[in-house]
Structures are given as C-alpha cells and as structure tokens.
Protein backbone atom coordinates (compact mmCIF):
# COMPACT_ATOMS: atom_id res chain seq x y z
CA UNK A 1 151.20 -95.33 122.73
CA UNK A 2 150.46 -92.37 124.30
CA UNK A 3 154.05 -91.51 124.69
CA UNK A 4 154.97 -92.50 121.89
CA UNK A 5 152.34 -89.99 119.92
CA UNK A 6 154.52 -87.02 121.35
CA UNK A 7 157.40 -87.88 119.71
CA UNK A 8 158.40 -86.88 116.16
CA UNK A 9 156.90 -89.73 113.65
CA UNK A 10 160.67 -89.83 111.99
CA UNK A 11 161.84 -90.62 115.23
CA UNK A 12 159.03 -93.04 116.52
CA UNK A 13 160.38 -96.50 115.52
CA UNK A 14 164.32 -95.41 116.38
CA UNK A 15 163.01 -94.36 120.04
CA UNK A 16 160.55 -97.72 120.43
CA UNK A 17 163.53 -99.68 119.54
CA UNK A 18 165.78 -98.09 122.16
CA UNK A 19 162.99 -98.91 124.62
CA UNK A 20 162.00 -102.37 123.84
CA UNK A 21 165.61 -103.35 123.61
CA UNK A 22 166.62 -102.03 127.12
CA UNK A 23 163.89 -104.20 128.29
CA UNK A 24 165.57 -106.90 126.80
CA UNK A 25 169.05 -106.42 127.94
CA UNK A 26 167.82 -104.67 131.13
CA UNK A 27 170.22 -101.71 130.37
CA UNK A 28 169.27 -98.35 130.42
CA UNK A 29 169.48 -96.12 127.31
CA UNK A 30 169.92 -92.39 126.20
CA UNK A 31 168.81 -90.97 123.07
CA UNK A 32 168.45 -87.92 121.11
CA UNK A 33 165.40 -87.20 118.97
CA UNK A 34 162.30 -84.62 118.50
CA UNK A 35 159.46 -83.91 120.13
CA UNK A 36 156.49 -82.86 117.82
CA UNK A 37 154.41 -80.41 120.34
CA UNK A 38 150.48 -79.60 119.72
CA UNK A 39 150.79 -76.13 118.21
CA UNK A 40 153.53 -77.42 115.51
CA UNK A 41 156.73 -76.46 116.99
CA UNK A 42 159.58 -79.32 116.91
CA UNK A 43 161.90 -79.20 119.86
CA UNK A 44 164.99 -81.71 120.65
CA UNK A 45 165.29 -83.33 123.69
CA UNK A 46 167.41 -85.58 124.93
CA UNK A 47 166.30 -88.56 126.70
CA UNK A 48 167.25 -91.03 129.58
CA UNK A 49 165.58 -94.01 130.80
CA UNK A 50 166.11 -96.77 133.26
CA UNK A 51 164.05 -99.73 134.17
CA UNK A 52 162.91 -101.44 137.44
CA UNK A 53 162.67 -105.44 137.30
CA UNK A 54 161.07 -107.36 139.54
CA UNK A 55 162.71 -111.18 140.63
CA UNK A 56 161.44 -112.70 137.95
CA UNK A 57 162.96 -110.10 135.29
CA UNK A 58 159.61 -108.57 134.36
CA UNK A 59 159.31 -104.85 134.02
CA UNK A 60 157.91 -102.74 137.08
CA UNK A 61 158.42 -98.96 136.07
CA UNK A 62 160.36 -96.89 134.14
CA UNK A 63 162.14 -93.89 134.72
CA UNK A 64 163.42 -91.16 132.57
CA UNK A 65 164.59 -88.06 131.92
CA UNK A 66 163.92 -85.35 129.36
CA UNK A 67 166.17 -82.62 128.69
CA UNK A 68 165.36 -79.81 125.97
CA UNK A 69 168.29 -79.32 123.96
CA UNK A 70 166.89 -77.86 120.94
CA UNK A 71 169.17 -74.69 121.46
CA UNK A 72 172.25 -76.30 121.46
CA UNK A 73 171.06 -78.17 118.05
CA UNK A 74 170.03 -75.00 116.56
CA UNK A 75 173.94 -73.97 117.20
CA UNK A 76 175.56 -77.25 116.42
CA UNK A 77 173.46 -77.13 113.11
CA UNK A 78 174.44 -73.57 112.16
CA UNK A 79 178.17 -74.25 113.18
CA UNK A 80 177.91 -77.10 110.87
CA UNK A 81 176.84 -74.92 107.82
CA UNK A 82 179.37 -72.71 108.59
CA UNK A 83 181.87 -74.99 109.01
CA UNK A 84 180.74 -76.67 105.33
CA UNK A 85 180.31 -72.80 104.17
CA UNK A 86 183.71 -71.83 105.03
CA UNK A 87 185.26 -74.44 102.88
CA UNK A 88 183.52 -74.00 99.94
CA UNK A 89 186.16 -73.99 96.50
CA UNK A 90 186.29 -69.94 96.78
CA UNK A 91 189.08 -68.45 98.93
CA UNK A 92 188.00 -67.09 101.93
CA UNK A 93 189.90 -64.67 104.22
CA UNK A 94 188.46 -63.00 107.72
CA UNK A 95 190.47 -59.94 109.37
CA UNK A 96 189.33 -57.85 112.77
CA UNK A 97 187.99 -54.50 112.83
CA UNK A 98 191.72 -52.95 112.45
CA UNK A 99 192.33 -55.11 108.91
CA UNK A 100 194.60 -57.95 111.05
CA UNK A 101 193.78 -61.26 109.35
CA UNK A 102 192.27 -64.12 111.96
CA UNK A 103 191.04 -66.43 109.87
CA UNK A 104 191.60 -67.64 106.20
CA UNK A 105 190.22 -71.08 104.92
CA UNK A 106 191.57 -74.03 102.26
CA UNK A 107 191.02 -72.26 99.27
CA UNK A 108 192.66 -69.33 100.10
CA UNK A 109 195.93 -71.34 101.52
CA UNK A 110 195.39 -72.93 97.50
CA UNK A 111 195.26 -69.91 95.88
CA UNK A 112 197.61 -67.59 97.40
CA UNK A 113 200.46 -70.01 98.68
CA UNK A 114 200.35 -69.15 102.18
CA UNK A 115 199.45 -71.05 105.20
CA UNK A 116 196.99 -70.01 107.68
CA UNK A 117 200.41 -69.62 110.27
CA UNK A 118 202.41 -67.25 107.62
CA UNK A 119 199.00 -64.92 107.16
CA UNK A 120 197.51 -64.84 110.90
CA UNK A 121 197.83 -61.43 112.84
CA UNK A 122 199.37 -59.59 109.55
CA UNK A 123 197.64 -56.80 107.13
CA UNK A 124 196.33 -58.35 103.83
CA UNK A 125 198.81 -55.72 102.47
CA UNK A 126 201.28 -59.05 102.13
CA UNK A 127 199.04 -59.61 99.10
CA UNK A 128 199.39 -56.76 97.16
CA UNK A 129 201.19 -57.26 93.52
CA UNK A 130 202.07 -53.23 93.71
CA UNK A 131 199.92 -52.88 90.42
CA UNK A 132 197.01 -50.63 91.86
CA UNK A 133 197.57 -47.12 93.31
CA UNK A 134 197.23 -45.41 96.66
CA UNK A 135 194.27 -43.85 94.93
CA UNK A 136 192.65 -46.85 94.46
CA UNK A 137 192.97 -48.19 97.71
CA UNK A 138 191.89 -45.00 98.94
CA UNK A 139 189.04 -45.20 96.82
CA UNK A 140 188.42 -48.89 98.01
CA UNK A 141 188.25 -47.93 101.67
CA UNK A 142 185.93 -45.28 101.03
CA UNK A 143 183.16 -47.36 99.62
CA UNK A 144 183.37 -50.16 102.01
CA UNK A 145 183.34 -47.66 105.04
CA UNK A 146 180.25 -46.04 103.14
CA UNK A 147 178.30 -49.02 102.00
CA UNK A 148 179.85 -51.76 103.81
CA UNK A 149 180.87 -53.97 100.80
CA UNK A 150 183.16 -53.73 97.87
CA UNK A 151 183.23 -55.78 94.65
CA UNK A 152 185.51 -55.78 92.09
CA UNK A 153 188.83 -57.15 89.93
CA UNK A 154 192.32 -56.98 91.58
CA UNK A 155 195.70 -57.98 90.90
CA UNK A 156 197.33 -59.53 93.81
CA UNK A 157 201.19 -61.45 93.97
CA UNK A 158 201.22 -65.50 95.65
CA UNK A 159 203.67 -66.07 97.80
CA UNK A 160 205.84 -67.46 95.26
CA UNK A 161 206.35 -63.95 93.41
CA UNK A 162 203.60 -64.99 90.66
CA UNK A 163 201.01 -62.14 90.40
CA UNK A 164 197.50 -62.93 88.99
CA UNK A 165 194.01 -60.95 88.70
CA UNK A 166 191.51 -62.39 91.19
CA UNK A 167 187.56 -60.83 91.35
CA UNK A 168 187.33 -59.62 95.00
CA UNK A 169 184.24 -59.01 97.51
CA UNK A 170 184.92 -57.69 100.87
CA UNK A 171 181.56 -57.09 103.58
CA UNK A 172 181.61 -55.51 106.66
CA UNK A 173 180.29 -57.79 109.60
CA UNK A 174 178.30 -55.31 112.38
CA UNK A 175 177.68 -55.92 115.76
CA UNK A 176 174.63 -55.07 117.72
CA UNK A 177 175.54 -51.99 118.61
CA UNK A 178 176.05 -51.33 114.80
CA UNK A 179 179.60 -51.49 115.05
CA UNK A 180 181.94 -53.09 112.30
CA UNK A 181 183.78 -55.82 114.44
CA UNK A 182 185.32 -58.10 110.91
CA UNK A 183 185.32 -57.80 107.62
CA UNK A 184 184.96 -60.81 105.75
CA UNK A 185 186.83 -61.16 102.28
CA UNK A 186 185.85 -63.76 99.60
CA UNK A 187 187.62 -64.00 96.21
CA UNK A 188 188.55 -65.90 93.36
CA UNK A 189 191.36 -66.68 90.78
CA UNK A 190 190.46 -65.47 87.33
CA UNK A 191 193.58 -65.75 85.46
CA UNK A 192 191.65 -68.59 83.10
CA UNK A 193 188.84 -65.90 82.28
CA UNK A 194 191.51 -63.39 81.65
CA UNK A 195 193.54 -65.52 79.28
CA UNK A 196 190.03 -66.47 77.91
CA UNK A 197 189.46 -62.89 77.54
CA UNK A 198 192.93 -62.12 76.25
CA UNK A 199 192.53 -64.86 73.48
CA UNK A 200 188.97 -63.72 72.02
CA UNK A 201 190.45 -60.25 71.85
CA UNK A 202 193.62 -61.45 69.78
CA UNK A 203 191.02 -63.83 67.54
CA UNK A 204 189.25 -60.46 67.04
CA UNK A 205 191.94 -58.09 66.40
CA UNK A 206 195.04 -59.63 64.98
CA UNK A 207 195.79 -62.02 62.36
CA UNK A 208 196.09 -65.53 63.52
CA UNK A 209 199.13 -66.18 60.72
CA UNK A 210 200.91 -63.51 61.01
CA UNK A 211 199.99 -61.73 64.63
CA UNK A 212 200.05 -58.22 63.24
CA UNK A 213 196.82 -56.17 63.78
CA UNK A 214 193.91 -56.69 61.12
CA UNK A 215 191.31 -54.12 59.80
CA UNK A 216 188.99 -54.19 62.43
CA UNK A 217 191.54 -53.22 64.90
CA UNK A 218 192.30 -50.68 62.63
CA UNK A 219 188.60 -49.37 62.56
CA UNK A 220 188.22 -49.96 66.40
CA UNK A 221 191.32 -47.43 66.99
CA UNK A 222 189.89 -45.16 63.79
CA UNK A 223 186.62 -45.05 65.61
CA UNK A 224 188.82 -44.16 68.91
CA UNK A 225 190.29 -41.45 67.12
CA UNK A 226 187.30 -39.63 65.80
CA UNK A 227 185.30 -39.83 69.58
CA UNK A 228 188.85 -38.28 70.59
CA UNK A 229 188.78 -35.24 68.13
CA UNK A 230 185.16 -34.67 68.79
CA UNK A 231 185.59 -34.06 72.31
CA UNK A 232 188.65 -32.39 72.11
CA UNK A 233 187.69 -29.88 68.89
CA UNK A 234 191.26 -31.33 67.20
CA UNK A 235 192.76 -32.30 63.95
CA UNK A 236 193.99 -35.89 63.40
CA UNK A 237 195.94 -36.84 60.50
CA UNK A 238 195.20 -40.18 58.95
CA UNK A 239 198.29 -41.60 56.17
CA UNK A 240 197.74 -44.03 53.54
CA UNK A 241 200.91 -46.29 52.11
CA UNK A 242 201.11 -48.41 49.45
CA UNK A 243 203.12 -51.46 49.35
CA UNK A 244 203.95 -53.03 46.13
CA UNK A 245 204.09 -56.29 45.24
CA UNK A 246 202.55 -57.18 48.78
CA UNK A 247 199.86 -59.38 46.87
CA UNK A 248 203.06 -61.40 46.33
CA UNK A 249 204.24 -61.21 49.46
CA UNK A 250 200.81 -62.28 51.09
CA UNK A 251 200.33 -65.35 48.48
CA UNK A 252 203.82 -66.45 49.22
C-alpha cells in the first residue's frame, strides 16, 4: 500500500497488475509509469522488479529498480509534437543559416512537386516564378534580417513549370548566443482564394452576359481619375458617345 501511494493514481492499477502477475508466473517485469512526489511534481521512472521464491513457490522478497527517466520523456514527448507539427497540411520548408534547404516536409513535396532529394542542399531560389524583382527580394531580406520574420503573398513556379501565388512566412530560429542558425519557412497555396478573388471582382465589374466592363467599373476608374488629377494639379478629358439603336441591340 505504501508503495503503491507513491505512484501516480492513473498508473496504480496498471503497476499492481504487473506485480501481482509476476508473482503468478514467477517472472520478473519492467514498466514505465509516474511517480506522484509530495510537493506535486510528476516524474517518470522506469521500473524493474524480480522476485525471490522459496521451495514451496511462495514469495520471499522483492527486488527492484527505479530509474528516473522523466528527461528523456520530456524529449520523446516534444519530438513527438514536432514530429506531428511538422506534418501538418501547410508546406513546410527549413534551410541553414546560409539559405541551403535541410529539411522540407509532405506538404511542401505536395505543393511544389519536388521531393525532399531534388530540394536538399540547394537555394530556395529553384522556386522562384521570375515574377518579383531584385528589389523585392532585397526588400524581403531586409526585414527578416531586421525583425526576424517576414509575411506576405508570393508567386512561386512547381516543378512542373506551373506558377501559382502562395501566402509566405519565413522566421529566423536563434541560438543561445543570439545567433540566427535556420530559418524556418511555412507557406501555403492560394490559387483557390485568388480565383475566388478574381471571380467576385469580375461579378462586380463586368457584365456577366456580355463580359465587357459595367458602370461601376466605369465609376471605380472615374473616381481613379479624379484622385489622379488632384494630386497631380492636371486636366483629364472625359468623352461621351452615343450609340443608336443600341436599345435594339441590347433587347436583341
């Protein structure tokens, strides 16, 4: 009983039947499970136990060992959410301090058509679509050297040719001396919200029959016009036309 109070009340009936059934079988047993200790802390242990029999197959002693492993459990567990972390449905890519990738996981394999073997070692340059600037990327290093993170939308090619907009967040991993040793890069595929995008705009601005542009694109670019001028202290011209008969033309 006594023992039996120390150990975690989860754990109580698992460990009592590893006991009583090595008396039984007159085997001796391991097990891992907690340890509740008197100030509230948990701590793993894992445990070994042997039993001495007299002639008549009755129980003399037992003997055990107890080994604190609650370190190692703290690591396996936080491997373990890493591990589940790491494939999660978003792509995930991991390069050194010098921008070599070293790790990329499922999602990005899914997303960008390469394998982890085609991508290891090499700059994530073998993304680019070509579509943003030197500038930009100039820009983009800037930040993330000054803040540590960058966020935002990118266009980026698969490795079948196809290129497609993706929303992009890179963070800076530091070491303890303060030092960025990774950077670790996490994005998505957004060509659904951009076609999503790119279809409410069209419902908004262009005649669903016909596809030409309707009258509030008109007013949008009007409106466009006269912030232009305004800044600029300039003329715009602005032409009317008739069309006859286009009541006809419409109806038909």
């Amino acid at each position: 009983a006594t023992f039996l109070e120390a150990i975690h009340p989860d754990d109580r009936d698992r460990v009592n039947r590893a006991y009583t059934q090595s008396l039984e079988t007159h085997s001796p047993y391991e097990i891992i499970h907690r340890l509740r200790m008197n100030d509230g802390r948990i701590k793993w242990v894992h445990e070994r136990c042997e039993t001495d029999f007299d002639a008549a197959g009755q129980p003399l002693r037992s003997l055990g060992t107890v080994q604190d492993i609650t370190e190692q459990k703290l690591i396996e567990e936080k491997l373990r959410i890493e591990a589940v972390t790491f494939e999660m449905h978003e792509a995930i890519m991991i390069t050194d301090a010098n921008a070599c990738i070293i790790r990329v996981n499922q999602a990005f394999q899914d997303i960008t058509g390469y394998s982890a073997e085609d991508v290891l070692g090499k700059n994530p340059r073998i993304l680019s679509s070509g579509r943003q600037d030197m500038a930009f990327y100039a820009e983009f290093w800037q930040r993330l050297l000054l803040t540590g993170s960058w966020s935002g939308e990118i266009w980026d090619k698969r490795k079948n040719g196809q290129i497609y907009p993706k929303w992009l967040t890179v963070s800076a991993v530091k070491n303890a001396e303060g030092e960025t040793s990774e950077y670790v890069s996490i994005f998505s595929d957004i060509t659904a919200r951009k076609q999503a995008e790119e279809e409410i705009r069209n419902l908004a601005f262009y005649d669903s029959l016909t596809h030409l542009a309707n009258r509030r694109l008109l007013l949008d670019r009007f409106h466009q016009a006269l912030a232009a001028s305004a800044r600029s202290n300039n003329f715009g011209a602005l032409m009317f036309l008739d069309m006859d008969r286009f009541k006809t033309l419409n109806d038909t």
